[in-house]
N, C-alpha and C. Protein backbone atom coordinates (compact mmCIF):
# COMPACT_ATOMS: atom_id res chain seq x y z
N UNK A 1 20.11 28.41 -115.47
CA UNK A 1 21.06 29.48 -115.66
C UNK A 1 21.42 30.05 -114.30
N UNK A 2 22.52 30.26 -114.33
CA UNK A 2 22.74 31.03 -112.89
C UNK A 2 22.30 32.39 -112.71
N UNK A 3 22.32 32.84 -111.32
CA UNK A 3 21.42 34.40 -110.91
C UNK A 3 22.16 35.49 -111.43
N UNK A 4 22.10 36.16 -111.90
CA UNK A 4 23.06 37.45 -112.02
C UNK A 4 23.45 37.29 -113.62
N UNK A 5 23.72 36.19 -114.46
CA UNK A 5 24.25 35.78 -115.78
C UNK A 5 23.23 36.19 -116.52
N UNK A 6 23.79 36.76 -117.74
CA UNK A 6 23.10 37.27 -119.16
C UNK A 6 23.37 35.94 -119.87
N UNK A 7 22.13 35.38 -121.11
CA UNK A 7 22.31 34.34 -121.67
C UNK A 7 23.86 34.68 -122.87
N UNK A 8 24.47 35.58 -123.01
CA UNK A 8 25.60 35.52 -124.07
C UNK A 8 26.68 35.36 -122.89
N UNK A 9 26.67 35.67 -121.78
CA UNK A 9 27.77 34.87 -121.01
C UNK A 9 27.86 33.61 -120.47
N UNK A 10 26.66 32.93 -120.44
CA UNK A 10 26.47 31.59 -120.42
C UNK A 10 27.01 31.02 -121.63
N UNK A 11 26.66 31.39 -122.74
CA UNK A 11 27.47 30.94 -123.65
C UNK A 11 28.46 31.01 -124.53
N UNK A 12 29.25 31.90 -123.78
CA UNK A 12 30.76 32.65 -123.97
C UNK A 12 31.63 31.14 -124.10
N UNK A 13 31.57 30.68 -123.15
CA UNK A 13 32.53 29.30 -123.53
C UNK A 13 32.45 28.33 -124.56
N UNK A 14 31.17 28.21 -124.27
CA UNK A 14 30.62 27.57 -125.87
C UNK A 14 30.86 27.55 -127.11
N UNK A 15 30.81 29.05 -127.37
CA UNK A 15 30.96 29.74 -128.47
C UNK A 15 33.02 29.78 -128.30
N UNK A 16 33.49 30.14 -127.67
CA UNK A 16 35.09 29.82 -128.02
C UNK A 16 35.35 28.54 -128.00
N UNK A 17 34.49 27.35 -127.63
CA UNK A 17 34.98 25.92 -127.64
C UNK A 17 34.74 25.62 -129.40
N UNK A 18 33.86 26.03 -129.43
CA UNK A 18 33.54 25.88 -131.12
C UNK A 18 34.55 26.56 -132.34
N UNK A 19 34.69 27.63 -131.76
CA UNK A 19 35.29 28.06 -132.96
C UNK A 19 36.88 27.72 -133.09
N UNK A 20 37.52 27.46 -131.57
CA UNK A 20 38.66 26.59 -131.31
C UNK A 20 38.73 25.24 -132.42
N UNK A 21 37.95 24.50 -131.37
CA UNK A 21 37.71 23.25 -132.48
C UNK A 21 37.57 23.17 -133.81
N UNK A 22 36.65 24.33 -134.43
CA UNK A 22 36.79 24.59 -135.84
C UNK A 22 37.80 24.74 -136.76
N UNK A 23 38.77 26.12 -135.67
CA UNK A 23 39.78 26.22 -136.28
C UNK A 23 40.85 24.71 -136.39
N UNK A 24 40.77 24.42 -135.71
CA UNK A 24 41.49 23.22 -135.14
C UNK A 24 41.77 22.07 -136.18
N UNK A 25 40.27 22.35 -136.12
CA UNK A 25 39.70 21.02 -137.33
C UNK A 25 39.79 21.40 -138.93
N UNK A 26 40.18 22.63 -138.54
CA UNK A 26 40.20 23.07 -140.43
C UNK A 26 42.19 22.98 -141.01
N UNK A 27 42.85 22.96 -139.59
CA UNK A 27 44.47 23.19 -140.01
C UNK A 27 44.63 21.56 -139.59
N UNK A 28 44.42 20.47 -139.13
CA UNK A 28 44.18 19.20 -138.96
C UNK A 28 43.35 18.52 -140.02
N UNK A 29 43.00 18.93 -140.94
CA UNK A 29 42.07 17.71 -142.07
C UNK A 29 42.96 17.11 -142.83
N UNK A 30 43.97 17.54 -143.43
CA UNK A 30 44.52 17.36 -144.39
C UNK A 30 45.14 15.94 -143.74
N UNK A 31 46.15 16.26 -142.64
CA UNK A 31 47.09 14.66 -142.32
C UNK A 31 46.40 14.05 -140.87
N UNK A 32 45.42 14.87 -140.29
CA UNK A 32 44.99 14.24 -139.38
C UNK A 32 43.55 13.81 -139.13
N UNK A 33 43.11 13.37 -140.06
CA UNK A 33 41.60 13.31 -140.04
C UNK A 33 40.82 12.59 -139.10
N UNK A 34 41.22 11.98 -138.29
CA UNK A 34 40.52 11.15 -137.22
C UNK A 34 40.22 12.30 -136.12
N UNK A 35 41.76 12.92 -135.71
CA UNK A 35 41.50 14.20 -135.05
C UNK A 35 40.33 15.32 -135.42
N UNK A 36 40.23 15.57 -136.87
CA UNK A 36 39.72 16.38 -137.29
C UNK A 36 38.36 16.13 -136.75
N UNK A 37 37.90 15.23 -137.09
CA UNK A 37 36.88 14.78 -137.09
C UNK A 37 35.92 14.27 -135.48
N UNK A 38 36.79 13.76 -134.63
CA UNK A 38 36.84 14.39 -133.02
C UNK A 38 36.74 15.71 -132.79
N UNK A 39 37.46 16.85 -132.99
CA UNK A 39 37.33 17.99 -132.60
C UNK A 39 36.55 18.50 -133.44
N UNK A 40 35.59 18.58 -134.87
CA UNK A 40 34.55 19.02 -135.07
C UNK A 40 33.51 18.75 -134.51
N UNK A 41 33.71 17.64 -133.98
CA UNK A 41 32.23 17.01 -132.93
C UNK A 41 32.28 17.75 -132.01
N UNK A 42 33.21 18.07 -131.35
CA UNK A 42 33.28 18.87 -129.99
C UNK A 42 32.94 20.04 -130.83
N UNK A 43 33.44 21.09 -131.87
CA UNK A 43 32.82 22.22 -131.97
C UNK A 43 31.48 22.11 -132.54
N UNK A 44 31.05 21.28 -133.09
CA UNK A 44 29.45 21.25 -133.62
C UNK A 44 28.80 21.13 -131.89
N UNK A 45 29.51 20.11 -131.09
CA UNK A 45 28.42 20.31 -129.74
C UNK A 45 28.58 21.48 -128.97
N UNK A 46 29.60 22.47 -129.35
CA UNK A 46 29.73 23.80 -128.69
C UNK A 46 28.74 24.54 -128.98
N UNK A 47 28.83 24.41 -130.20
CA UNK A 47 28.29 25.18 -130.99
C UNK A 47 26.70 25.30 -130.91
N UNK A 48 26.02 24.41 -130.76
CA UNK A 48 24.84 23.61 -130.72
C UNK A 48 23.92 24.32 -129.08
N UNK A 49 25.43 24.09 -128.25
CA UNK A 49 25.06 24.53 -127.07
C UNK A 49 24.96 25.90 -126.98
N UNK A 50 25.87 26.76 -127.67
CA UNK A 50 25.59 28.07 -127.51
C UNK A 50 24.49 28.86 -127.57
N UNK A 51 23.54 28.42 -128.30
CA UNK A 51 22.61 28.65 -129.13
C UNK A 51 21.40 28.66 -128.32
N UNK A 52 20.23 29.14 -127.56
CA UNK A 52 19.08 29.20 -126.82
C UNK A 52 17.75 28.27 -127.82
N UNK A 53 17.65 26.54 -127.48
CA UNK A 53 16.49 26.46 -128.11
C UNK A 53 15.49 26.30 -126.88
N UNK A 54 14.60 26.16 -127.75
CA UNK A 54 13.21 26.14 -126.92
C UNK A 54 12.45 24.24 -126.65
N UNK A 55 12.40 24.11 -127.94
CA UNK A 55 11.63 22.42 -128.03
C UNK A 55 12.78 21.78 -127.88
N UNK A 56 11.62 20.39 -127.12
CA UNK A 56 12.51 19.28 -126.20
C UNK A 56 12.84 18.49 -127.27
N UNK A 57 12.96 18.28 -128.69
CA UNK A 57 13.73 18.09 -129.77
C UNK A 57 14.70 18.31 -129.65
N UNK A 58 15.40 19.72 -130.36
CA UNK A 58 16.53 20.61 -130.38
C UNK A 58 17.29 19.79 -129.00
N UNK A 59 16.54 19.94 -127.97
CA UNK A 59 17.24 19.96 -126.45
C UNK A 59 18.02 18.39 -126.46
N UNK A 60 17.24 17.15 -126.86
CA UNK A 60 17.25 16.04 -127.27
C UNK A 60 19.01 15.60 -127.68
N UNK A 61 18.84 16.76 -129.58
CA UNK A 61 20.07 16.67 -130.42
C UNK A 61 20.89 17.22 -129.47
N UNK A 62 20.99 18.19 -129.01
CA UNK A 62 21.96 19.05 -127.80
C UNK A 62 22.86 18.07 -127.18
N UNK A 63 21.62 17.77 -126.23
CA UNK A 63 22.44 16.35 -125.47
C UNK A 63 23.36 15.63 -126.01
N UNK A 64 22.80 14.52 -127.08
CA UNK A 64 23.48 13.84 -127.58
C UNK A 64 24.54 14.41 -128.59
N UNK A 65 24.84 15.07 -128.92
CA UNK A 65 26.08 15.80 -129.70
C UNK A 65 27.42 16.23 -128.40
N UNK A 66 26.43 16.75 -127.32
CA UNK A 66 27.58 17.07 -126.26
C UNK A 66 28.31 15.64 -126.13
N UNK A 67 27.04 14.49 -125.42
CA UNK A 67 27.69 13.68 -125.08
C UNK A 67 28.89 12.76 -126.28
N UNK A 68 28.57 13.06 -127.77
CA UNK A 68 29.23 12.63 -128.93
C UNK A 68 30.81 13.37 -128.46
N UNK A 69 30.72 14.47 -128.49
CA UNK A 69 31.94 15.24 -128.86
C UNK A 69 33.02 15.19 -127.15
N UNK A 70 32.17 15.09 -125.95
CA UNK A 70 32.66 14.73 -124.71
C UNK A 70 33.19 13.55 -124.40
N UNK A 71 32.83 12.28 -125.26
CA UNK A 71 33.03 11.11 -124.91
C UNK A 71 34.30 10.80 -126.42
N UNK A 72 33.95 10.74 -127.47
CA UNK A 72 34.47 10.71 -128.51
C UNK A 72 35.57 11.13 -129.31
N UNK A 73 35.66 12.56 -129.06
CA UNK A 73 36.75 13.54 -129.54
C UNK A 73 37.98 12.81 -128.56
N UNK A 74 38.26 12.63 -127.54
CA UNK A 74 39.58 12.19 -126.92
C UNK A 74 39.82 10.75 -127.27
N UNK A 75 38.94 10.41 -127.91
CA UNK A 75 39.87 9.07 -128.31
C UNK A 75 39.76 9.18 -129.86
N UNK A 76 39.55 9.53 -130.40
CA UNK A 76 39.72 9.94 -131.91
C UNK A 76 40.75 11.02 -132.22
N UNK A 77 41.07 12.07 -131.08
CA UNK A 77 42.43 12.34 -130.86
C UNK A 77 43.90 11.30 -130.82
N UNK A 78 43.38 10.44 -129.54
CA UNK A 78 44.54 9.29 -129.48
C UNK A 78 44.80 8.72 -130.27
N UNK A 79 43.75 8.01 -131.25
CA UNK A 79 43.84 7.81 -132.64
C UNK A 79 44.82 7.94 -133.20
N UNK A 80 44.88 9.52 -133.37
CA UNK A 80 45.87 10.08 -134.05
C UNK A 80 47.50 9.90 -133.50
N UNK A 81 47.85 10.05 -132.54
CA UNK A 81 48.64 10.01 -131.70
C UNK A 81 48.96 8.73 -131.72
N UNK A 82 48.47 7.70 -131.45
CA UNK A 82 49.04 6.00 -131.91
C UNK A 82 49.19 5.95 -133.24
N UNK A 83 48.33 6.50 -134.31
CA UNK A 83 49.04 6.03 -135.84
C UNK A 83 49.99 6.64 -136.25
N UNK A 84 50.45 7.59 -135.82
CA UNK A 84 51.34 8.34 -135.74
C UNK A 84 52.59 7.59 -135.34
N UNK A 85 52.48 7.36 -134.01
CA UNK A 85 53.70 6.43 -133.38
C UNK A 85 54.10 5.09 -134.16
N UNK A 86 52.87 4.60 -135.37
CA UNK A 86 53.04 3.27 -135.62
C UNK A 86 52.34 1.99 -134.61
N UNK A 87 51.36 2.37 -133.81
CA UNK A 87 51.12 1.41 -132.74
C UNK A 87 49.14 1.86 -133.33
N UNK A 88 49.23 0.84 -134.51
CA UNK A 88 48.33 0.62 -135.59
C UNK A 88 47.45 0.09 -134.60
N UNK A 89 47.60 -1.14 -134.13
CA UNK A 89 46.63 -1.99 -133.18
C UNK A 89 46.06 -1.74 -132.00
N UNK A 90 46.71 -0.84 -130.96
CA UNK A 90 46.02 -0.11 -130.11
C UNK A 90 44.88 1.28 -130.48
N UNK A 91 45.45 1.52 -131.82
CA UNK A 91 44.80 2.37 -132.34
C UNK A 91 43.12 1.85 -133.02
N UNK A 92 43.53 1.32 -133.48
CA UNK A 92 42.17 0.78 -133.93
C UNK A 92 41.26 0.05 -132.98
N UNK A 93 42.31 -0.75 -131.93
CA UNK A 93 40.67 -1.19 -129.99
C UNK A 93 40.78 0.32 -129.81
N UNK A 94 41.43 1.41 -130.05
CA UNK A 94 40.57 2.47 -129.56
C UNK A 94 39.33 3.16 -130.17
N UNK A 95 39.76 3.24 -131.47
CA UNK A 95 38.54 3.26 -132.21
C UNK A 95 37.86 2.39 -132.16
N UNK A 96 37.71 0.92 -132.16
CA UNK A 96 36.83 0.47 -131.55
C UNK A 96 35.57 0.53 -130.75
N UNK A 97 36.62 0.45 -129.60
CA UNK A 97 35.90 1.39 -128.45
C UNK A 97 35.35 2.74 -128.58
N UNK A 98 35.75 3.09 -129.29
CA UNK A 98 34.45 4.46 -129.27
C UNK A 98 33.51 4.23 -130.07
N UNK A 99 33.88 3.46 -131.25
CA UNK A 99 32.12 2.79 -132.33
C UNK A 99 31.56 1.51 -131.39
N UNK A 100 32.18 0.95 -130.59
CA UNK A 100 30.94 0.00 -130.09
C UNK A 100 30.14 1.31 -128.76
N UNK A 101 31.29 2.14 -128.24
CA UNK A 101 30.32 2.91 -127.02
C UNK A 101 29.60 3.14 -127.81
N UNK A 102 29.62 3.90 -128.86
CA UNK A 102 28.36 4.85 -129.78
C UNK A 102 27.26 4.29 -129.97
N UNK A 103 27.75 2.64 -130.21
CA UNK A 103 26.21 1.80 -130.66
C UNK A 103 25.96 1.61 -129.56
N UNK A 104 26.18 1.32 -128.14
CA UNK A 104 25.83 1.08 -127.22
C UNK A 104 25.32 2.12 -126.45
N UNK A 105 25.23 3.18 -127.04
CA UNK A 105 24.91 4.31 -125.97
C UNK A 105 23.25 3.95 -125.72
N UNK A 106 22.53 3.38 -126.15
CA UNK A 106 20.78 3.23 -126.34
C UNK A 106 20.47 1.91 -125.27
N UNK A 107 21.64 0.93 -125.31
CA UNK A 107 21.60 -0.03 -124.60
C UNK A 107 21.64 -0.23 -123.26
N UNK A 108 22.47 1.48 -122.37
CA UNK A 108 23.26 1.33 -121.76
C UNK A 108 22.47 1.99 -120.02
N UNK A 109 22.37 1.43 -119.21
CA UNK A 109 21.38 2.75 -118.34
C UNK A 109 22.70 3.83 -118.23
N UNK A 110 21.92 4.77 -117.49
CA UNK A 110 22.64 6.23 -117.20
C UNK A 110 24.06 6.20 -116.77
N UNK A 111 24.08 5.08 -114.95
CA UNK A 111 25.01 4.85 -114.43
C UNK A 111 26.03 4.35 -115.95
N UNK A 112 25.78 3.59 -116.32
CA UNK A 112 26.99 2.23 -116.91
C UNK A 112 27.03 3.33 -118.07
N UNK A 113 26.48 4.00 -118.71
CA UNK A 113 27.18 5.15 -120.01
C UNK A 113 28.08 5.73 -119.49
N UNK A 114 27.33 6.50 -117.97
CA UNK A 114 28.98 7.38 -117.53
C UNK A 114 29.96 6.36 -117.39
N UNK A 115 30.07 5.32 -116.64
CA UNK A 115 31.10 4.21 -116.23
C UNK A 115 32.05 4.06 -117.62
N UNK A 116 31.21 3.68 -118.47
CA UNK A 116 31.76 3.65 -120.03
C UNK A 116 32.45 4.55 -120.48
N UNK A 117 31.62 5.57 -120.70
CA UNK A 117 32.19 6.89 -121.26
C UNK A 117 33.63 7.06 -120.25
N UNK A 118 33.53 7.02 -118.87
CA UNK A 118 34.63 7.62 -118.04
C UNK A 118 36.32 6.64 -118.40
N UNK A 119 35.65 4.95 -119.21
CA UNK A 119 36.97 3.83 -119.23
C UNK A 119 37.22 4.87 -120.13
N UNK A 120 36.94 4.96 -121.39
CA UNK A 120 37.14 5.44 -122.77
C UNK A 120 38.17 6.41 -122.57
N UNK A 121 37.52 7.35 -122.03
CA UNK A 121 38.27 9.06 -122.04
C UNK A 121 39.54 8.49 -121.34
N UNK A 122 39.55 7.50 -119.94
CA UNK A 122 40.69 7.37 -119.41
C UNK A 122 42.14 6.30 -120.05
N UNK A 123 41.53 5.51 -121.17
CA UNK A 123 42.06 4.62 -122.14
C UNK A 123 43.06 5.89 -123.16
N UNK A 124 42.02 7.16 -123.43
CA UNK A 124 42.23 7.68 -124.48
C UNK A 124 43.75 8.80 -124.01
N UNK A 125 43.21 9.04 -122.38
CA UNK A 125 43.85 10.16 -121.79
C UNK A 125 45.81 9.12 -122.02
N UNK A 126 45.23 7.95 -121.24
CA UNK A 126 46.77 6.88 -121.32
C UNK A 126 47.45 6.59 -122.55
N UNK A 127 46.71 6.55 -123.35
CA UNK A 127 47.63 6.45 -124.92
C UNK A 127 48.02 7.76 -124.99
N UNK A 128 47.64 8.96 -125.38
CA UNK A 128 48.27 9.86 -125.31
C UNK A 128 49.09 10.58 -124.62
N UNK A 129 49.18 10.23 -123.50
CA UNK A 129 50.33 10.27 -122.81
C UNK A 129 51.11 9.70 -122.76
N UNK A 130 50.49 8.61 -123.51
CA UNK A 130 52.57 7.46 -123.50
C UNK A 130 52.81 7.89 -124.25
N UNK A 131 52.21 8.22 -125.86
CA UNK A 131 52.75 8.92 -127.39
C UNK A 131 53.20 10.33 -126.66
N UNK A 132 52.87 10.80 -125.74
CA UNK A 132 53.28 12.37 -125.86
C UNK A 132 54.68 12.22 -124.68
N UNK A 133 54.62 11.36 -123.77
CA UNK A 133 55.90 10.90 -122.79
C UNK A 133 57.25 10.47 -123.57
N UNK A 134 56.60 9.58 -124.55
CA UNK A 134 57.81 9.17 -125.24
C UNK A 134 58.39 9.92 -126.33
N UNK A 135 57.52 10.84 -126.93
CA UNK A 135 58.30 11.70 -127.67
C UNK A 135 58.73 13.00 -127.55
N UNK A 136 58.24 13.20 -125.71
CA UNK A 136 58.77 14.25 -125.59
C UNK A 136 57.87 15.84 -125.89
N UNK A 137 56.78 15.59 -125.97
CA UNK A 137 56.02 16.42 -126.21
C UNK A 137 54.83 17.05 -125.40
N UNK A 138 55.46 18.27 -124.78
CA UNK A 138 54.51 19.24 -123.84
C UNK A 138 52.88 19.17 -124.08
N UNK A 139 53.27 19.74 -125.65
CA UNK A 139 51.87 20.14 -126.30
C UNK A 139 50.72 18.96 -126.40
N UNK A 140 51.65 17.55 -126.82
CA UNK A 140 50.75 16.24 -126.58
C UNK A 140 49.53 15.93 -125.12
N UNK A 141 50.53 16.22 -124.03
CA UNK A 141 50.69 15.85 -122.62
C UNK A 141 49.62 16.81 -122.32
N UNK A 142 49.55 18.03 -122.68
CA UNK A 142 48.58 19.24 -122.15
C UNK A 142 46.97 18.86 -122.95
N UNK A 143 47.30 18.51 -124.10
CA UNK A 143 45.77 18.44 -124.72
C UNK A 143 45.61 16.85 -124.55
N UNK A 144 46.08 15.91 -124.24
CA UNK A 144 45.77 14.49 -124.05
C UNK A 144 44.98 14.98 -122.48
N UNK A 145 45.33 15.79 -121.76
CA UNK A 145 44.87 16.01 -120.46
C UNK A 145 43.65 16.85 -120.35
N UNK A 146 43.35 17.87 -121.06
CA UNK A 146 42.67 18.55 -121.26
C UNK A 146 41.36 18.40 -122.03
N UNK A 147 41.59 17.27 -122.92
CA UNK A 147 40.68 16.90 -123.96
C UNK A 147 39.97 15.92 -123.09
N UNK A 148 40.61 15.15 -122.32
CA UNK A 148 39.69 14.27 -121.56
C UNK A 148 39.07 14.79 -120.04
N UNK A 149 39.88 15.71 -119.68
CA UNK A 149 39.06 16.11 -118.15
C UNK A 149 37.37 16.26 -118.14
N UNK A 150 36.68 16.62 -119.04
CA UNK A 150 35.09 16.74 -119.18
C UNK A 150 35.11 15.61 -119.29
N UNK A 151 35.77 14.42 -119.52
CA UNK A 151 34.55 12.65 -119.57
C UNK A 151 34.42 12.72 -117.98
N UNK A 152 36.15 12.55 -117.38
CA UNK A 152 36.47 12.52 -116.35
C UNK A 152 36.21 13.32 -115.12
N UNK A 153 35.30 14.53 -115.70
CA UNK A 153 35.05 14.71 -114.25
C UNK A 153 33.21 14.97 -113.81
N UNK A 154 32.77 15.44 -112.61
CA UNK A 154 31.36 14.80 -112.71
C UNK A 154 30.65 16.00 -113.43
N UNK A 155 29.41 15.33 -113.43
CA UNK A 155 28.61 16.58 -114.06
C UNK A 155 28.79 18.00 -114.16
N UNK A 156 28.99 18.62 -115.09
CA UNK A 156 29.26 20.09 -114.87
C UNK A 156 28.41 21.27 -114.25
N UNK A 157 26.81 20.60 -114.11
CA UNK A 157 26.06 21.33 -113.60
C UNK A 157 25.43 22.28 -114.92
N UNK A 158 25.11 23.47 -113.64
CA UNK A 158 24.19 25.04 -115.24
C UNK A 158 25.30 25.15 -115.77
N UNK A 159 24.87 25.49 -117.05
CA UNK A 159 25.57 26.16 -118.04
C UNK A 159 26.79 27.53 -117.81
N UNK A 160 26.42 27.93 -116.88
CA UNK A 160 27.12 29.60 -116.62
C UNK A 160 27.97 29.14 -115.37
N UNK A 161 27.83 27.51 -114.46
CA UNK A 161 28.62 27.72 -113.26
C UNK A 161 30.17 28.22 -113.55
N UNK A 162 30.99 28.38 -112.86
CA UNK A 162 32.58 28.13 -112.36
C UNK A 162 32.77 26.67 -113.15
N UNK A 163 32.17 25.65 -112.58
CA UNK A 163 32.85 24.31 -113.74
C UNK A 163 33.31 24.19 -114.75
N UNK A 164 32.00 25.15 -114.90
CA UNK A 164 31.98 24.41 -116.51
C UNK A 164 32.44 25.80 -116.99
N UNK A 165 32.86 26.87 -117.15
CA UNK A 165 34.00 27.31 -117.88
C UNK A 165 35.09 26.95 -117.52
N UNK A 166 35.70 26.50 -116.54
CA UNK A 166 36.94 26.02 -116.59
C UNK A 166 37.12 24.53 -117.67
N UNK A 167 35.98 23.78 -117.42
CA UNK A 167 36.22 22.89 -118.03
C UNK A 167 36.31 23.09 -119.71
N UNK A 168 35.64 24.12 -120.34
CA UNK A 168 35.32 24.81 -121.79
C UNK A 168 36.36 25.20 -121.62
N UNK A 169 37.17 26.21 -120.83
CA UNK A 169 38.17 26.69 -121.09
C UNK A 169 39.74 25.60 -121.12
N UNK A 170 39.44 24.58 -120.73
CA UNK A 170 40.49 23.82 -120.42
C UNK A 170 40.24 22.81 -122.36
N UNK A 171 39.37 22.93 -122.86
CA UNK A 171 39.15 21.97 -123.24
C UNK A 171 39.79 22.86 -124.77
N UNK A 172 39.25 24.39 -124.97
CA UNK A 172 39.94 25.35 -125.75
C UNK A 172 41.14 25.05 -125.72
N UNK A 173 41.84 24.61 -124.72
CA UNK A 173 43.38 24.74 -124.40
C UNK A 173 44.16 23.48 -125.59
N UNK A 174 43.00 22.07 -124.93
CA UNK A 174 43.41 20.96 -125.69
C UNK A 174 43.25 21.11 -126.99
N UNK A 175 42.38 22.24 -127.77
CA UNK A 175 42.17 22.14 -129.42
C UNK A 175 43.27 22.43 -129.77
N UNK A 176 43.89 23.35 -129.09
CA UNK A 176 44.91 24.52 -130.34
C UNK A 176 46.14 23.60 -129.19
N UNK A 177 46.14 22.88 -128.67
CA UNK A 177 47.77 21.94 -128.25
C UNK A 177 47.52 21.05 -129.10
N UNK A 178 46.92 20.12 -129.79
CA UNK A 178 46.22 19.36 -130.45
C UNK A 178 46.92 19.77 -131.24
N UNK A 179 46.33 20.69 -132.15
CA UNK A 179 47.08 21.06 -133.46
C UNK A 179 48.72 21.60 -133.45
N UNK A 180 48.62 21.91 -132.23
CA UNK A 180 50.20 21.92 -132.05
C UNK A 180 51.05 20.41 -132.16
N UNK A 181 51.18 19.78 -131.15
CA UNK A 181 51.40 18.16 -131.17
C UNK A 181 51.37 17.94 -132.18
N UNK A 182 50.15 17.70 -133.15
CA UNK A 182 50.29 16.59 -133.87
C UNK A 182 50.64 17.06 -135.14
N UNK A 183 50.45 18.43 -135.29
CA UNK A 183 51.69 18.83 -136.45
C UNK A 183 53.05 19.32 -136.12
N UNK A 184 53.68 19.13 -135.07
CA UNK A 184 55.00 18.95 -134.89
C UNK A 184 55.22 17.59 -135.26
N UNK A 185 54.59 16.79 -134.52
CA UNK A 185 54.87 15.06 -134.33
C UNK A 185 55.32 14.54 -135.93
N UNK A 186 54.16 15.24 -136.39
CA UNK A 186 53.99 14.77 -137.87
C UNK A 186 55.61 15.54 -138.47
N UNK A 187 55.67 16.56 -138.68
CA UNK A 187 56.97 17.31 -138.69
C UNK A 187 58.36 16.74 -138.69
N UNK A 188 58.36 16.34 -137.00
CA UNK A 188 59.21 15.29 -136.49
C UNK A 188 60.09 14.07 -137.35
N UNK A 189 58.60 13.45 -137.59
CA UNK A 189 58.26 12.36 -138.66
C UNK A 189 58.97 12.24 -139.58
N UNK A 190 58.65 13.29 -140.54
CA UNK A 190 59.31 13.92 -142.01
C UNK A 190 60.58 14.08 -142.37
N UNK A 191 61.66 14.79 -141.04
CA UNK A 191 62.76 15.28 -141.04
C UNK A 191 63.04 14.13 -140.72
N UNK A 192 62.76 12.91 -139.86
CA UNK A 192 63.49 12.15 -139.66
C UNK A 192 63.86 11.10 -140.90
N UNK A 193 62.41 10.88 -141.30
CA UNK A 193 62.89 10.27 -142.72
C UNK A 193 63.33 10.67 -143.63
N UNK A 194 63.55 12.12 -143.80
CA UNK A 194 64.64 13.04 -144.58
C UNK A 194 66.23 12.54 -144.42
N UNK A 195 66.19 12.25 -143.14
CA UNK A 195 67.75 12.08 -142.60
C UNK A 195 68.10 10.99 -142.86
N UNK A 196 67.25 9.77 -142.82
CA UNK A 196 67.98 8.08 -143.11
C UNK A 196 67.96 8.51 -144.37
């Protein structure tokens, strides 16, 4: 923990990454469930983190939920964002790729998980930016960027630094653009096939 920090401001970010994502994930179930289901991982690992445990159990699940919802949620976002566009087959090597990383996470030493984890997020960050380039969409472009900067950048360090709320705070940003995007996109969608 850093010097001077109370443990509820250490986990001030935490606690808004979660309930972001929650919300996120509760106005996203209905037509976007891949998303949904990415950004509850990220708020269950917010959430998880906020929380002061003690046993190297708890500490164990911690980890691995962060690293679930850090590595995972941005391409289960893109997901969404390619089936959306109709580009079925990139969509699914992306999902892919995030169920073979998952099984591979046990296989993998330290170095080659981050290496992994870092293709993924940057696979995930590029699809969503071509879906959000080509249709023109701010809100895509901001949370395709935002959702992946924590794979992409290095360790965040203590809990309470400068990093790592920017990075919590950046990542808040990508939930609620998220649900922006992809219920416009979807929107988009609708009216257009209203019109032919």
């Amino acid at each position: 923990m850093v010097a001077g920090r109370t443990p509820w401001a250490a986990a001030l970010p935490d606690a808004a990454l979660c309930l972001s994502a929650l919300y996120t994930t509760c106005h996203l179930f209905k037509d976007h469930r891949a998303a949904a289901l990415g950004l509850s991982l990220l708020g269950l690992s917010a959430g998880v983190s906020a929380v002061p445990v003690s046993s190297l159990a708890l500490e164990s699940v911690r980890e691995e939920l962060q690293w679930a919802g850090a590595a995972l949620s941005p391409a289960l976002v893109s997901f969404d964002f390619l089936w959306l566009s109709e580009d079925r087959l990139t969509a699914h090597v992306v999902l892919a790729c995030a169920a073979l990383l998952a099984v591979l996470r046990d296989c993998c030493s330290q170095e080659g998980l981050v290496l992994l984890s870092r293709c993924l997020a940057l696979c995930s960050l590029s699809c969503s930016l071509t879906v959000s380039l080509f249709t023109g969409s701010v809100a895509g472009i901001l949370a395709g960027i935002a959702l992946s900067s924590p794979a992409l950048v290095a360790p965040t360090g203590p809990c309470g630094s400068p990093l790592n709320w920017l990075l919590r705070g950046s990542t808040v940003v990508g939930c609620l653009s998220t649900k922006r995007a992809l219920t416009a996109y979807l929107l988009d969608l609708k009216q257009g096939l209203r019109v032919m």
